[in-house]
Protein backbone atom coordinates (compact mmCIF):
# COMPACT_ATOMS: atom_id res chain seq x y z
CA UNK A 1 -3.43 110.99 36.97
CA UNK A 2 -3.89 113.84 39.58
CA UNK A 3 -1.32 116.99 40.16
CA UNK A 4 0.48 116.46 43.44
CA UNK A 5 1.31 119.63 45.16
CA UNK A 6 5.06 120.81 45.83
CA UNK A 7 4.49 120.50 49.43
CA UNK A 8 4.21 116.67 48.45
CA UNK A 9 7.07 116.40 46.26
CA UNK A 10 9.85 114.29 47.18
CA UNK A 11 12.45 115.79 48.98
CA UNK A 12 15.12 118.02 47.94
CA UNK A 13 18.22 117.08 46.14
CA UNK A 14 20.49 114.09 47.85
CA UNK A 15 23.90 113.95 45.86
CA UNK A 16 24.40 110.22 45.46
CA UNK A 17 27.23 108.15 46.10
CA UNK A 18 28.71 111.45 48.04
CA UNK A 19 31.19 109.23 50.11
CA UNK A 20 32.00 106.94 47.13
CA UNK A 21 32.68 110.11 44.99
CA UNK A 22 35.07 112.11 47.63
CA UNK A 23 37.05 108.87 47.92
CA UNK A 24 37.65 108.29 44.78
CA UNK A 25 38.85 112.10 44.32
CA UNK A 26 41.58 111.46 47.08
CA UNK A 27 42.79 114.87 48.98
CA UNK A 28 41.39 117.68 47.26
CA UNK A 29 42.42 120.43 49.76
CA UNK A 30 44.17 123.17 48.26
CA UNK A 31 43.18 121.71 44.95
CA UNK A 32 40.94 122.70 41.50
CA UNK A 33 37.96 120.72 40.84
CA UNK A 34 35.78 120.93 38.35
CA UNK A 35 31.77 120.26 39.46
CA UNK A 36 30.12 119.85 35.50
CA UNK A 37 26.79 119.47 37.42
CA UNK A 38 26.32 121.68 40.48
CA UNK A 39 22.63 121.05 40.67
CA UNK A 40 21.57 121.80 44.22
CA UNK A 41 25.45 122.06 45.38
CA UNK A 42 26.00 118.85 46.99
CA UNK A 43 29.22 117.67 45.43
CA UNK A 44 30.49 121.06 45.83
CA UNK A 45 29.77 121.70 49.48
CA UNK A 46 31.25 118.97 50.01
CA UNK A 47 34.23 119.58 48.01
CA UNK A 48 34.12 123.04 49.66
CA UNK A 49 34.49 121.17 52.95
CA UNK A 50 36.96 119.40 51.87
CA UNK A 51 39.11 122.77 51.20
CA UNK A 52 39.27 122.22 47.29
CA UNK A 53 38.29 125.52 44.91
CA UNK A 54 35.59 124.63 42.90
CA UNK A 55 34.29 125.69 39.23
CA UNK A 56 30.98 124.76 39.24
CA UNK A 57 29.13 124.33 35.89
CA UNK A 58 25.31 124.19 35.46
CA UNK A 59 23.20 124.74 31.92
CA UNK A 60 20.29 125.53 33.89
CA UNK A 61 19.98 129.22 34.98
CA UNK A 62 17.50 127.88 37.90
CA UNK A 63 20.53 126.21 39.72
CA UNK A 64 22.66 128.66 39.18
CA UNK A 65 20.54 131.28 40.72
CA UNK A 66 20.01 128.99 43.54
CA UNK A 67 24.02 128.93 43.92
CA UNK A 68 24.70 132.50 44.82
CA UNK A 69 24.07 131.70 48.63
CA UNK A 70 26.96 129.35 48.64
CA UNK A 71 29.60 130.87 46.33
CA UNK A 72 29.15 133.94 48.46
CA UNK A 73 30.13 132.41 52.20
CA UNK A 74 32.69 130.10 50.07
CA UNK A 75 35.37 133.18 50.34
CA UNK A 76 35.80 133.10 47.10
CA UNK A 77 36.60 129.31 46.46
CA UNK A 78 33.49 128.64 44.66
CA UNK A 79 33.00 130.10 40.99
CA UNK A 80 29.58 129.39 39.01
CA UNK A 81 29.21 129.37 35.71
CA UNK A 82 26.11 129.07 33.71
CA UNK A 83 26.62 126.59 30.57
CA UNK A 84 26.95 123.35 29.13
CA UNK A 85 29.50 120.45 31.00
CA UNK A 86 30.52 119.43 27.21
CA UNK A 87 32.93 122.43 27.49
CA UNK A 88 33.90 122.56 30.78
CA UNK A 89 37.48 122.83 30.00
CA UNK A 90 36.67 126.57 28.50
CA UNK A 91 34.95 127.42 31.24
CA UNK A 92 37.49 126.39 33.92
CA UNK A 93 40.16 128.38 31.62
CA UNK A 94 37.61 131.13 31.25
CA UNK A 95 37.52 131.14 34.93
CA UNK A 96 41.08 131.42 34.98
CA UNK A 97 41.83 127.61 35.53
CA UNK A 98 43.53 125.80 32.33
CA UNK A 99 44.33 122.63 33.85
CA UNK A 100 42.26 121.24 37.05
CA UNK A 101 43.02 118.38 39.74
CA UNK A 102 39.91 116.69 39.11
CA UNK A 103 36.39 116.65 37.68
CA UNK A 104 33.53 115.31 38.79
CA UNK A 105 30.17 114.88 36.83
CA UNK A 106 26.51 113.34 38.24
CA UNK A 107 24.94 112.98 35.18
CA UNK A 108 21.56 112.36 36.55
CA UNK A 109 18.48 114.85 36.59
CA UNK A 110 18.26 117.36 39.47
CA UNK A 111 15.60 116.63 41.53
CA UNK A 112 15.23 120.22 42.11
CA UNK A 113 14.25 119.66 37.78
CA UNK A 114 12.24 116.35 38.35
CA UNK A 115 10.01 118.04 41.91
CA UNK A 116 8.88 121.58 39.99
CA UNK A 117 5.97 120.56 38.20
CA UNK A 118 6.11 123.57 35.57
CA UNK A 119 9.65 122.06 34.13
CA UNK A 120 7.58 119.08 33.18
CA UNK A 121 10.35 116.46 33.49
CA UNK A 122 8.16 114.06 35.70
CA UNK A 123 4.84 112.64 34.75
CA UNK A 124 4.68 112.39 39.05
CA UNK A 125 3.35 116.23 38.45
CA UNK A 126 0.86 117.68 35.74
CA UNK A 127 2.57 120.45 34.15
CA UNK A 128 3.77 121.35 30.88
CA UNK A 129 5.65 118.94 28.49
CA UNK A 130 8.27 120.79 28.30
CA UNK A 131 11.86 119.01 29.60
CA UNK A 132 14.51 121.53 28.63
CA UNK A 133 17.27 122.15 31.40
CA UNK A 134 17.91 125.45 29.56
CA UNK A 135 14.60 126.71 29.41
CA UNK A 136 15.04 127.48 25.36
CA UNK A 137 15.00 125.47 22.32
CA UNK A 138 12.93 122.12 21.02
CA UNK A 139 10.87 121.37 24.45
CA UNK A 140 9.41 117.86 24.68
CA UNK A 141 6.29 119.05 23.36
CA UNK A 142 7.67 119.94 20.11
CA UNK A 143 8.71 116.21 19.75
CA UNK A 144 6.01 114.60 20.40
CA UNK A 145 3.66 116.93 18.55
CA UNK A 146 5.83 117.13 15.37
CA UNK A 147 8.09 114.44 14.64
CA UNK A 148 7.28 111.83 12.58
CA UNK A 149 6.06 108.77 13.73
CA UNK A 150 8.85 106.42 12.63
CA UNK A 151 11.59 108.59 14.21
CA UNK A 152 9.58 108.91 17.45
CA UNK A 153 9.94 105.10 17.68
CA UNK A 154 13.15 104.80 16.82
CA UNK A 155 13.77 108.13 19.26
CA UNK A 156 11.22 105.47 21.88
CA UNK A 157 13.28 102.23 21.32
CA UNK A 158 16.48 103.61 21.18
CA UNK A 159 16.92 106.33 24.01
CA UNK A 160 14.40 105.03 26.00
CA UNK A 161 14.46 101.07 25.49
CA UNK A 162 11.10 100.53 25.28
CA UNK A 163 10.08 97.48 24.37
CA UNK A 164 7.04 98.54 23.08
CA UNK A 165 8.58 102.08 21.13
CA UNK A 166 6.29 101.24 17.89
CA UNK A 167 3.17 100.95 19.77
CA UNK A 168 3.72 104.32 21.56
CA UNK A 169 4.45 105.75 18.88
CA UNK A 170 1.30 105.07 16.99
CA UNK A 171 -0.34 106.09 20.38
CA UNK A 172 0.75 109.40 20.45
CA UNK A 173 0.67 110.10 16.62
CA UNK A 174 -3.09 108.67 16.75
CA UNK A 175 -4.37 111.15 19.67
CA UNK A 176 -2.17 114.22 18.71
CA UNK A 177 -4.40 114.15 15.38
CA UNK A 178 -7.36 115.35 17.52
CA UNK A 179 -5.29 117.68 19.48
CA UNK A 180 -1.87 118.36 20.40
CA UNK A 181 -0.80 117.26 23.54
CA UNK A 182 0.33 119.65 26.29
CA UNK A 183 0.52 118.49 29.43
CA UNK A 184 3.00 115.65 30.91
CA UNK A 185 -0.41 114.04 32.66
CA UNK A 186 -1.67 113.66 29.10
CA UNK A 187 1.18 112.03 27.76
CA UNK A 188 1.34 109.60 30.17
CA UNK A 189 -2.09 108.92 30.24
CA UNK A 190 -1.99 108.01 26.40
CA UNK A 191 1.05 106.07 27.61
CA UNK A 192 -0.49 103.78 29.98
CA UNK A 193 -3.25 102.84 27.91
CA UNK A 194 -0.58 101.62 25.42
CA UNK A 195 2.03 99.88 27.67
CA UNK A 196 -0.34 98.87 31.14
CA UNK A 197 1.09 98.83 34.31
CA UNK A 198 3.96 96.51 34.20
CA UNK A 199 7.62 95.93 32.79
CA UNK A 200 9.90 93.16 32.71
CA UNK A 201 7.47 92.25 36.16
CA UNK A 202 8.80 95.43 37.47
CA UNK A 203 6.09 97.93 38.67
CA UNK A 204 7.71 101.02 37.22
CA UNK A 205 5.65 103.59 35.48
CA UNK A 206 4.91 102.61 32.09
CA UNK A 207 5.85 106.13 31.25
CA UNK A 208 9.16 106.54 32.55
CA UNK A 209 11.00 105.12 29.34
CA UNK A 210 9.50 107.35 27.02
CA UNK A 211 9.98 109.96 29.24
CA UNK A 212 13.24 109.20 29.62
CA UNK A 213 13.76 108.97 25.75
CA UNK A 214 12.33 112.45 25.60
CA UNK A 215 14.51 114.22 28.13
CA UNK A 216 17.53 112.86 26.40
CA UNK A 217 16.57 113.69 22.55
CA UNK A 218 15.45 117.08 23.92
CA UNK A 219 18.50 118.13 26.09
CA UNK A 220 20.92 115.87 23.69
CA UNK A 221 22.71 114.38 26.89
CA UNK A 222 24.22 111.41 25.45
CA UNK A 223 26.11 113.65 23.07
CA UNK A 224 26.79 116.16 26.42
CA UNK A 225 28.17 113.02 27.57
CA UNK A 226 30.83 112.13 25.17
CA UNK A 227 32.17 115.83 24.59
CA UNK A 228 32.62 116.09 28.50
CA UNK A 229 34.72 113.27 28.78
CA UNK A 230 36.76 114.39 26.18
CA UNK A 231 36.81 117.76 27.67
CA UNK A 232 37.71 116.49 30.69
CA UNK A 233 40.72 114.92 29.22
CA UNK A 234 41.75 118.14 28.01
CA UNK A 235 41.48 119.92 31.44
CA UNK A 236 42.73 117.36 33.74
CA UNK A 237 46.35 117.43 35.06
CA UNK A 238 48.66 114.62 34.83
CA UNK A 239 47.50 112.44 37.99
CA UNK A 240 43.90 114.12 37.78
CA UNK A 241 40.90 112.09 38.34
CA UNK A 242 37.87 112.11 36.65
CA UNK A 243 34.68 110.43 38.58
CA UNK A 244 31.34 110.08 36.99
CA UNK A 245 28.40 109.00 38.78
CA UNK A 246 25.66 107.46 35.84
CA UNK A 247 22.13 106.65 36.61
CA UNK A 248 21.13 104.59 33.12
CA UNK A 249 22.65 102.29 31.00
CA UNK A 250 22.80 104.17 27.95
CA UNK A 251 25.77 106.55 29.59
CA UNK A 252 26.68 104.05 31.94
CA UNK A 253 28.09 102.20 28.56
CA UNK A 254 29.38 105.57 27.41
CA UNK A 255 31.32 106.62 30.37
CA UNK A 256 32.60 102.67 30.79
CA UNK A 257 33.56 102.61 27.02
CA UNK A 258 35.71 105.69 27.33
CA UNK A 259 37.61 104.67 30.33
CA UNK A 260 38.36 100.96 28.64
CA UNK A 261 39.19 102.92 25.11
CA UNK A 262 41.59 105.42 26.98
CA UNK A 263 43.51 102.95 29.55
CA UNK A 264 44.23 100.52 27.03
CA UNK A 265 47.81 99.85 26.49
CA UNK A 266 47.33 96.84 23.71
CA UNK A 267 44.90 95.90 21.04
CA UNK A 268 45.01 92.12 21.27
CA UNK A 269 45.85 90.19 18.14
CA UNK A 270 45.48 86.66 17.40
CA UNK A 271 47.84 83.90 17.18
CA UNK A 272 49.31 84.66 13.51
CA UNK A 273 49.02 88.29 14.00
CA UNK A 274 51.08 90.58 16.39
CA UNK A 275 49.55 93.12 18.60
CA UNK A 276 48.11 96.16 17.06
CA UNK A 277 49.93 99.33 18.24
CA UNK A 278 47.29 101.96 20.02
CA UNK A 279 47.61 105.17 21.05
CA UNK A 280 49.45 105.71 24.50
CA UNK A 281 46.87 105.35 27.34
CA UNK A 282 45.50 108.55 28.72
CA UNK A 283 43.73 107.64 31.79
CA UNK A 284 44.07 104.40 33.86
CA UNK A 285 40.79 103.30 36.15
CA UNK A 286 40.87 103.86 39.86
CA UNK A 287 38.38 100.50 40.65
CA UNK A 288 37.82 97.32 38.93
CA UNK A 289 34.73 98.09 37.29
CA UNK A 290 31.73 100.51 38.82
CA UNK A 291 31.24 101.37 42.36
CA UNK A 292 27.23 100.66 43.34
CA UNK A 293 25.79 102.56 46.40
CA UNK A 294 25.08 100.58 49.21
CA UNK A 295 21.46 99.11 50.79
CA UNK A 296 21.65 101.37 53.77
CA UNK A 297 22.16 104.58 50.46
CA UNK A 298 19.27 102.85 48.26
CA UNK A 299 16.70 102.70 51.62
CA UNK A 300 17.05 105.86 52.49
CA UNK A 301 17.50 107.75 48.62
CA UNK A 302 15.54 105.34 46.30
CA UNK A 303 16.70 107.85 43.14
CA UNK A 304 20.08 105.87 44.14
CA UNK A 305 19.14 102.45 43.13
CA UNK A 306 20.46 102.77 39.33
CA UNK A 307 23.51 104.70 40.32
CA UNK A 308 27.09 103.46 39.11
CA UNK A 309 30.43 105.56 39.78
CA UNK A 310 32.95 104.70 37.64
CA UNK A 311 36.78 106.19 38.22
CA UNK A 312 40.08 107.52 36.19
CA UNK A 313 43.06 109.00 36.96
CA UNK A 314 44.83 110.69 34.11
CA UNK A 315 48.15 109.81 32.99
CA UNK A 316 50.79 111.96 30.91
CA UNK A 317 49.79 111.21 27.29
CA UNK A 318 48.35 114.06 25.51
CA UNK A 319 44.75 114.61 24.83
CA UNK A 320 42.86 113.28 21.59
CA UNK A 321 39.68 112.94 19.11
CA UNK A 322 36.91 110.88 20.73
CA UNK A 323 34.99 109.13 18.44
CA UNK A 324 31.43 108.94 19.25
CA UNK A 325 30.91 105.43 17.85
CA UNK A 326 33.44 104.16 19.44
CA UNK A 327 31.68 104.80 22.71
CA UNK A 328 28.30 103.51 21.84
CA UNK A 329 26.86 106.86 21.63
CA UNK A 330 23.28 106.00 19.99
CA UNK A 331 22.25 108.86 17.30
CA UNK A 332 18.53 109.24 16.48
CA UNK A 333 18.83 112.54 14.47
CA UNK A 334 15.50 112.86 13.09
CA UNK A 335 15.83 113.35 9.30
CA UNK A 336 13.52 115.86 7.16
CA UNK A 337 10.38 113.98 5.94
CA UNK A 338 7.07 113.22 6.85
CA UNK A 339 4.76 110.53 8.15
């Protein structure tokens, strides 16, 4: 695999679903909204547009940075905030904001992240394994250099569903013997000796799951996942709508779970057994299952293909405990021990 300059990298970011995701916020002028993933500010321009004061929220410092421009010809309706969507409720308090109209989340990767080769998120790029969206902590490197070789599959199988997880695995633990490995070209290239070139008849690369798997462990966004919905709960107002746009079926199942768990007014029984009481419903969903982006949106942004929005408007019960388990939420905590 050869390093492809930035002056061939794909374009720069295209917020997906952008129509989908203003219509299913309704009117927003005059109101709060809550952007948990600013990225390259295209929700937020558009929410901007729209007339709506936005809190923007972004862990990485990069897109923050790259905010400024915009929060300083917004007149003073845009407020960025470097840190994690999981408490985006503090920060929209913090920013003076306890309750908020809506909140909006993309939870896919910038592709301001995926397009700089030196973040080494994209085995499209030789740079360094490295993955994190806060530029501190574990970096992907770290995994796959260090962890033991039955939690990397399990880490493999798990967060990246890949078939072949075990075989990877004993790829990677094989070669990093000789040296470590430093480079996302080098991973992959282990990669694709283990896997080949197709999936499922599907001519993806055969590294994208275990990259995938990697970014996710690293940056722990499943678990980012399930404390901003719950957060979100917190900050919304009654009537307040929550729209999340997922790119993979791992938080696709998350985000659907929660909005099932929290509109449901009934546990069903059986025919010698009376409904169980629940909870009173906190949210109730906007569409009958997920929203897809169109052919014409797929042609022209192909990062749109795996896209889903999925919709809630917030009702007057009070907030509560989310359960992680309850949502799906996988957990491949690596325990202490060795090969």
């Amino acid at each position: 695999m050869t390093a492809q300059h930035k002056d061939e990298a794909a374009p720069r970011h295209v917020p997906v679903l952008l129509n989908e995701v203003m219509e299913a916020l309704g009117d927003v002028s005059g109101a709060t909204v809550v952007d948990g993933t600013f990225g390259a500010g295209g929700y937020t321009s558009a929410l901007l547009d729209a007339g709506a004061q936005v809190v923007a929220i972004d862990r990485d410092p990069t897109a923050i940075s790259g905010g400024q421009a915009l929060a300083a010809k917004s007149g003073g309706r845009l407020m960025l905030v470097e840190g994690r969507f999981s408490a985006l409720d503090a920060h929209a308090a913090a920013s003076g904001h306890p309750q908020v109209d809506a909140v909006v989340l993309d939870l896919g990767v910038s592709s301001m992240q995926l397009d700089e080769a030196e973040r080494g998120f994209s085995f499209r790029f030789d740079g360094p394994l490295d993955m994190r969206m806060e530029v501190r902590g574990l970096s992907a490197a770290d995994v796959v250099n260090t962890m033991p070789q039955r939690e990397l599959t399990r880490l493999i199988g798990i967060l990246g569903e890949e078939r072949r997880a075990s075989a990877v695995s004993r790829a990677i633990a094989e070669r990093r013997k000789e040296r470590p490995f430093e480079r996302t070209s080098d991973l992959a290239a282990v990669i694709e000796k283990v896997v080949g070139r197709s999936f499922k008849g599907k001519q993806i690369h055969p590294a994208t799951r275990t990259f995938q798997a990697l970014r996710i462990y690293v940056n722990r966004e499943l678990d980012e996942v399930v404390d901003a919905l719950a957060a979100a709960e917190r900050a919304l107002k009654p009537g307040g709508r929550l729209v999340v746009v997922t790119f993979h079926s791992l938080e696709d199942r998350i985000v659907k779970k929660f909005v099932a768990e929290r509109s449901r007014t009934r546990a069903g029984g059986s025919r010698h057994m009376p409904d169980i009481e629940v909870p009173p419903a906190t949210f109730e969903p906007i569409h009958r299952g997920a929203v897809d982006p169109g052919e014409e949106e797929v042609a022209a942004n192909p990062r749109a293909r795996s896209a889903k929005l999925r919709a809630a408007r917030r009702l007057d019960a009070p907030a509560r405990e989310v359960d992680p388990r309850e949502l799906g939420a996988p957990s491949v905590a690596a325990p202490a021990g060795e090969e």
